[in-house]
Protein backbone atom coordinates (compact mmCIF):
# COMPACT_ATOMS: atom_id res chain seq x y z
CA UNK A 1 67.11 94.10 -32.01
CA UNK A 2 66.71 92.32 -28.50
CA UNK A 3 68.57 89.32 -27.11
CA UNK A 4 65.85 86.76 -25.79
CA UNK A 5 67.19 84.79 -22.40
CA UNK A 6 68.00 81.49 -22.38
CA UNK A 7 64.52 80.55 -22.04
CA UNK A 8 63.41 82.80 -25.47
CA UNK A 9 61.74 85.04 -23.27
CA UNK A 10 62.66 89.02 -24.34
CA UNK A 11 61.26 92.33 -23.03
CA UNK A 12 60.73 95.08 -26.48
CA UNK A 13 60.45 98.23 -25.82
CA UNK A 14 58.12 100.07 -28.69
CA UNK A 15 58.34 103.13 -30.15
CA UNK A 16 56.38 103.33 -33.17
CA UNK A 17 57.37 104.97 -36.64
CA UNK A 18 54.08 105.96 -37.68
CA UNK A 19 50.87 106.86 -35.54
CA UNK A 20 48.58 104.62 -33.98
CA UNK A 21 45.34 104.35 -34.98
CA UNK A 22 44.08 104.85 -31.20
CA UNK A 23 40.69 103.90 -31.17
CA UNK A 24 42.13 100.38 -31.44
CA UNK A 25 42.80 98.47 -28.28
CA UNK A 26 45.29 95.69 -29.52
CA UNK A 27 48.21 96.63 -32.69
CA UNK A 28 50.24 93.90 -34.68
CA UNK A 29 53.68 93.67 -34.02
CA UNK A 30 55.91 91.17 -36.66
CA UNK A 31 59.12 90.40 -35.03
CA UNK A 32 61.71 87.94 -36.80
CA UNK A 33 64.31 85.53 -35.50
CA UNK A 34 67.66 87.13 -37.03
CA UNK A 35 70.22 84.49 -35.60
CA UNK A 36 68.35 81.13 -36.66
CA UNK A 37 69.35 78.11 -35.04
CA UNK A 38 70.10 76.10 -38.53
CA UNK A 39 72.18 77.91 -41.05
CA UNK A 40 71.22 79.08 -43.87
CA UNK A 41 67.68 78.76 -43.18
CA UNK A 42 65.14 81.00 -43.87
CA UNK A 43 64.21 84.07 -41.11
CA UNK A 44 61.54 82.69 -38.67
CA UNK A 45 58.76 85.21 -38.16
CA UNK A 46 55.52 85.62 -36.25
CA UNK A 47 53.34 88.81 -35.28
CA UNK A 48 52.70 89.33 -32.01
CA UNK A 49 49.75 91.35 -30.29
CA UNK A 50 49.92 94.38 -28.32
CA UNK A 51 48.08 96.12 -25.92
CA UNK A 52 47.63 100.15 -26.10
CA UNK A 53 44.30 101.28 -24.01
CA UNK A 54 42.20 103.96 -26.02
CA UNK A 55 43.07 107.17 -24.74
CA UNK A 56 38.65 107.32 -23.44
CA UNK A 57 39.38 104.15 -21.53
CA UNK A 58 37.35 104.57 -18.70
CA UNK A 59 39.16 102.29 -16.14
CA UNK A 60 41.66 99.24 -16.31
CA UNK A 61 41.05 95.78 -15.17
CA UNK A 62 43.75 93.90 -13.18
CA UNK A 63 42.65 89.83 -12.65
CA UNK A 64 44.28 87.34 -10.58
CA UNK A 65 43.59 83.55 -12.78
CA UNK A 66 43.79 80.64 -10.40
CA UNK A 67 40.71 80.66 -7.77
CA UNK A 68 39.96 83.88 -9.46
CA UNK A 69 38.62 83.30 -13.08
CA UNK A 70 38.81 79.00 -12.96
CA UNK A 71 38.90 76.72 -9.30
CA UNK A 72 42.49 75.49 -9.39
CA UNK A 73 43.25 75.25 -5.84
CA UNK A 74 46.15 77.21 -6.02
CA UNK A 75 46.24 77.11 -2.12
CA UNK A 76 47.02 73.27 -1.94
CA UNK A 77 50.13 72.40 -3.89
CA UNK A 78 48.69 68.63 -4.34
CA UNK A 79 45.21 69.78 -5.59
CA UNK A 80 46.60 72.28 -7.78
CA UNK A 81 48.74 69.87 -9.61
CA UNK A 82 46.67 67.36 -10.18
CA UNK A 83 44.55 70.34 -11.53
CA UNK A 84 46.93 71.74 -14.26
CA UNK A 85 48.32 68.32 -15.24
CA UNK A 86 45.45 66.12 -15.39
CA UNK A 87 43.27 68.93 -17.46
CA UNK A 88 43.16 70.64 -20.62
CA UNK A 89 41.83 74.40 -21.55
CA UNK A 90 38.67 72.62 -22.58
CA UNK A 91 37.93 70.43 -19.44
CA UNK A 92 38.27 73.34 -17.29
CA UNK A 93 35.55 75.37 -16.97
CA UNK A 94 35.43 79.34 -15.45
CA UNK A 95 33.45 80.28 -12.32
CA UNK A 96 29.63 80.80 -13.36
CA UNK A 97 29.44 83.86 -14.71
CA UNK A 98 32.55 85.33 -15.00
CA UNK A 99 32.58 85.44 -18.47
CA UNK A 100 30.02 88.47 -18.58
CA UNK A 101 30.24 90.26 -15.89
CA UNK A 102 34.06 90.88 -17.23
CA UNK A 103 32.56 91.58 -20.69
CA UNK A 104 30.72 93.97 -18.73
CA UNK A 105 33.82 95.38 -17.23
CA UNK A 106 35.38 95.75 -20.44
CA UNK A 107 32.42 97.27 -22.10
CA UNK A 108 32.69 99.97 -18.99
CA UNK A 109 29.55 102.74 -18.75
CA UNK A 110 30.61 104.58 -22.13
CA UNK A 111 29.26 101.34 -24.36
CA UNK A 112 32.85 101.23 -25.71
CA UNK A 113 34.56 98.22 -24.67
CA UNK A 114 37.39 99.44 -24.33
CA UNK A 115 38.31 99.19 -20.78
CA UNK A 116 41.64 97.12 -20.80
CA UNK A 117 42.41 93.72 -18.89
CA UNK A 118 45.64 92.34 -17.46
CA UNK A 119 46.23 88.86 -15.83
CA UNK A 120 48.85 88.92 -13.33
CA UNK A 121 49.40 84.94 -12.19
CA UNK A 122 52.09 82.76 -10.58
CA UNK A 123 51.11 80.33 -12.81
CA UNK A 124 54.95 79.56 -14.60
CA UNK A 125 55.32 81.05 -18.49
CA UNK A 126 54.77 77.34 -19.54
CA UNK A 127 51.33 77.63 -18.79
CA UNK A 128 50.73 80.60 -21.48
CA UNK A 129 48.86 78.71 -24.03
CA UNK A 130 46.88 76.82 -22.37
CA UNK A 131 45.43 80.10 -20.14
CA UNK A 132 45.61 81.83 -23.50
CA UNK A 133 43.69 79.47 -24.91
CA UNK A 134 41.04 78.94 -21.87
CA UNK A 135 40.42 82.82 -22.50
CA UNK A 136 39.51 82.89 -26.04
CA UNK A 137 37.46 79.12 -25.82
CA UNK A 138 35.23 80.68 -22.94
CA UNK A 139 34.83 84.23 -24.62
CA UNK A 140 36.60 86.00 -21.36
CA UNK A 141 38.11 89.46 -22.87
CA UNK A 142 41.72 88.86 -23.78
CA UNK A 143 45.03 90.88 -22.30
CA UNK A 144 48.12 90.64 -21.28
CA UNK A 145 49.28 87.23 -19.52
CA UNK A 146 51.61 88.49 -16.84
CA UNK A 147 53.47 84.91 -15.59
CA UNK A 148 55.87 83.89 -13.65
CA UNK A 149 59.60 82.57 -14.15
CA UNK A 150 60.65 79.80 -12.08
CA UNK A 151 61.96 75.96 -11.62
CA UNK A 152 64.31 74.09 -9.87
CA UNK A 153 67.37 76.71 -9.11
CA UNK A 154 67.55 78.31 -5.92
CA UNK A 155 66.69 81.99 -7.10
CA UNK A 156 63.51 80.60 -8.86
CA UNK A 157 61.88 77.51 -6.27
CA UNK A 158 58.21 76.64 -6.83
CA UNK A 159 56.84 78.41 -3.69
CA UNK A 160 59.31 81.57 -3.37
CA UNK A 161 58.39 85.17 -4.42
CA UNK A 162 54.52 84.93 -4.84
CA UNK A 163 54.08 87.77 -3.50
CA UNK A 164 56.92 90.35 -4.95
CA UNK A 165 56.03 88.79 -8.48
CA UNK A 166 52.19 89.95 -8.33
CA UNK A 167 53.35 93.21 -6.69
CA UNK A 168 55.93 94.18 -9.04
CA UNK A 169 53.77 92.94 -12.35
CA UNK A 170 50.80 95.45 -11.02
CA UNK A 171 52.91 98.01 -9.99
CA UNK A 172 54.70 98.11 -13.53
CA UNK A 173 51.06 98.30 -15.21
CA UNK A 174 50.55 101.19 -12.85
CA UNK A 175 53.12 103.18 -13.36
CA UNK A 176 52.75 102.31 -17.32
CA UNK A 177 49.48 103.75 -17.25
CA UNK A 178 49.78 106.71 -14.86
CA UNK A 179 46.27 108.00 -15.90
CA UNK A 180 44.27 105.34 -15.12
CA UNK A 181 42.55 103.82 -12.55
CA UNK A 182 42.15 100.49 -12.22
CA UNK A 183 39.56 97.77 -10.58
CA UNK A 184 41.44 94.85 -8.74
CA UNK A 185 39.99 91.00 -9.01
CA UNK A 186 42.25 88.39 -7.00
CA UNK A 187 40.74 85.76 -4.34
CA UNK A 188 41.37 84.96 -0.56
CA UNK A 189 43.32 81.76 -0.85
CA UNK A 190 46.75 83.19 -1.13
CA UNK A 191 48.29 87.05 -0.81
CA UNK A 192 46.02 88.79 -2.95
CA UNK A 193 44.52 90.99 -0.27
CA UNK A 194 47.70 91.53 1.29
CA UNK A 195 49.01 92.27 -2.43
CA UNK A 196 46.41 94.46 -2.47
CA UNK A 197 46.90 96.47 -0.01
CA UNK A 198 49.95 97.33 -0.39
CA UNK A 199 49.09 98.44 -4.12
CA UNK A 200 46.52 100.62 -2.68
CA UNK A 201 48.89 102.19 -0.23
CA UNK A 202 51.32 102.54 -2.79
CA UNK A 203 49.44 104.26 -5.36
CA UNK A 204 46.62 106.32 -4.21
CA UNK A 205 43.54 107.55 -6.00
CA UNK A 206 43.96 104.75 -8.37
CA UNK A 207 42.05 101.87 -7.13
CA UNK A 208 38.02 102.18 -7.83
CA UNK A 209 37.42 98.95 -6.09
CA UNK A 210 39.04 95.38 -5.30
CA UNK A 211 36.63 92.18 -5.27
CA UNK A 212 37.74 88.90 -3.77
CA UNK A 213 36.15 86.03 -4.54
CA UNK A 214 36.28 83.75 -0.85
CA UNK A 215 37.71 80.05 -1.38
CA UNK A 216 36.11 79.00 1.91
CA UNK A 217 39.17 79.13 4.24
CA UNK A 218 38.26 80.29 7.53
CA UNK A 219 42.18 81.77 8.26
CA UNK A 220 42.33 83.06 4.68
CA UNK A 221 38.73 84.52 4.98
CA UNK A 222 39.93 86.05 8.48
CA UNK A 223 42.75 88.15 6.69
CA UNK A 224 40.86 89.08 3.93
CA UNK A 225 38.20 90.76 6.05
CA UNK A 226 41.47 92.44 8.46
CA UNK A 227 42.42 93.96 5.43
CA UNK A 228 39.09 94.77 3.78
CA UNK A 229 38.70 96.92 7.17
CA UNK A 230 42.04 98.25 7.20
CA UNK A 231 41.50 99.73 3.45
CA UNK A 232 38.11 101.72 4.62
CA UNK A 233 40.42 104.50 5.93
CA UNK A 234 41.73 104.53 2.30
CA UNK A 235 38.15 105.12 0.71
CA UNK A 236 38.20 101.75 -1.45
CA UNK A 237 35.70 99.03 -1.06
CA UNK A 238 37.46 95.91 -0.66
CA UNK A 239 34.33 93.05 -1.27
CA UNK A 240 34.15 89.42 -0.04
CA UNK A 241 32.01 87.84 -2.51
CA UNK A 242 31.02 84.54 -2.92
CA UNK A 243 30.13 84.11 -6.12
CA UNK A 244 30.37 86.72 -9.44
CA UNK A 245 27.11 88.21 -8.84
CA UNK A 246 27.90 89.65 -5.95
CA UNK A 247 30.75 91.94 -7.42
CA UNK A 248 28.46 92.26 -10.50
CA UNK A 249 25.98 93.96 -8.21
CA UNK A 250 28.06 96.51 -6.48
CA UNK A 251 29.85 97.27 -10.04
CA UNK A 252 26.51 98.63 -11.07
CA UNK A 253 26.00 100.14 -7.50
CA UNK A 254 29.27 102.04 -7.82
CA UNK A 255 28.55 102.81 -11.64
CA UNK A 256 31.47 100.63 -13.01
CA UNK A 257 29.18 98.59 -15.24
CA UNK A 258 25.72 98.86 -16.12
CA UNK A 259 23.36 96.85 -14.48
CA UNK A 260 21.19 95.89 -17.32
CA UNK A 261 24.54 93.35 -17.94
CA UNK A 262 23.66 92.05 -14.68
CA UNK A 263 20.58 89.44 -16.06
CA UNK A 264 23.39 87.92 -18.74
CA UNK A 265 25.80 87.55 -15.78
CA UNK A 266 22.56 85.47 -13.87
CA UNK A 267 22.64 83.56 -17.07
CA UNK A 268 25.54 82.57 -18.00
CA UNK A 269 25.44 80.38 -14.95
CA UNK A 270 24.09 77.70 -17.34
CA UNK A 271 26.78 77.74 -19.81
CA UNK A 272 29.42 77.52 -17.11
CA UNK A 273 28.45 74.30 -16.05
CA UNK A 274 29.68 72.57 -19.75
CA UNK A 275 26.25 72.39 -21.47
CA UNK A 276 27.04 74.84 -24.99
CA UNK A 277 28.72 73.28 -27.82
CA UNK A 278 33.24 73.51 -27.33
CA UNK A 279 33.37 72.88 -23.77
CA UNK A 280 33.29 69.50 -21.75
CA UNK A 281 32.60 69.21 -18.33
CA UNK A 282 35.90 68.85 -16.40
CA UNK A 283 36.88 64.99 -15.13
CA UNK A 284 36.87 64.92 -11.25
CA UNK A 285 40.10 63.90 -9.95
């Protein structure tokens, strides 16, 4: 049994009774409320999903969300807010073709799809379901949402600990997985480079490659190339892109992906701008 905080968040630590069928990426977990909040009433369960990668898992797959997978402006405290509160998960659309080419990270060069993804964000924990949701809605491989915990207390103010929260979440997933190497996806509008770095530094031999998608700020852009430089003395490509075909293309260079995935990645372009059936194009605000 585990205590939750006074949030109902709780950390579990696993260890299973019988043996895990480990060609299978995600496992059901049913967990039950024992002290319910009205007495006598019946136990309140759910089952919860988790993550084990395959034990042929070629590589893991860490992803920043805002600026990264969908344009929040997570730079601009205005623009991001009117962002998250003024939209749903189905008025906000990814970047073109991110979709695929992380399908095509997931299915990896062994045709297995089983390459696992994590989302580290500073997005707060009330934002799970709807980024939970925006996942499955625009098909992008599922994982792990990795949040963050703060509000109006000292200890957890809106713009304190960006950094150490998207440090510590990777380097837990690291040291989880000591066997695997991972890809990095983040964007130049906040510390993700920086973040970055220091991961690499931390940990190396573990980091295939790093791709930053540029949000057009020249002083942002200016420290993301500083440290894109700085990391060529520790053999791993740190890319600039500006848009998902770009990474796409030096995946299959560097033989991450295959680059017959790369013509679905061109097209997906299409979809991304709200013309299939389920999504709506976003209101402009």
């Amino acid at each position: 049994a585990v205590v939750t905080d006074h949030e109902g968040y709780f950390v579990l630590n696993l260890e299973p009774r019988t043996p895990l069928h480990l060609e299978d990426m995600w496992h059901e977990v049913n967990v039950e409320l024992l002290d319910a909040p009205i007495p006598n009433q019946p136990g309140i369960t759910a089952t919860a999903q988790v993550l084990v990668p395959p034990p042929d898992a070629e590589y893991g797959i860490i992803s920043d969300i805002d600026d990264t997978i969908i344009h929040t402006s997570a730079y601009s405290s205005l623009a991001m807010s009117r962002t998250v509160f003024l939209n749903n998960h189905r008025t906000r659309l990814p970047f073109a073709g991110v979709a695929e080419f992380y399908k095509s990270l997931q299915l990896g060069r062994n045709g297995k799809r089983n390459n696992p993804f994590f989302y580290v964000s500073s997005s707060p924990w009330n934002m799970y379901d709807l980024l939970h949701d925006f996942l499955d809605l625009n098909q992008i491989p599922p994982g792990p949402l990795l949040l963050r915990d703060f509000g109006l207390l000292q200890n957890k103010f809106l713009g304190a600990g960006h950094m150490s929260h998207k440090f510590k979440e990777i380097q837990n997933i690291l040291l989880t997985y000591p066997e695997l190497k991972f890809v990095l996806i983040g964007d130049s509008g906040q510390e993700d480079p920086n973040i970055y770095r220091e991961v690499v530094k931390n940990f190396p031999n573990r980091i295939l490659a790093i791709y930053i998608r540029d949000v057009q700020l020249p002083e942002r852009e200016k420290i993301a190339f500083a440290v894109s430089e700085d990391l060529k003395n520790h053999q791993v490509p740190l890319l600039i892109v500006d848009n998902t075909v770009e990474a796409a293309e030096h995946a299959a260079q560097t033989g991450l992906i295959f680059r017959e995935t790369i013509p679905a990645i061109e097209n997906e372009k299409d979809k991304d701008k709200g013309t299939t059936p389920g999504k709506e194009e976003s209101t402009p605000v």
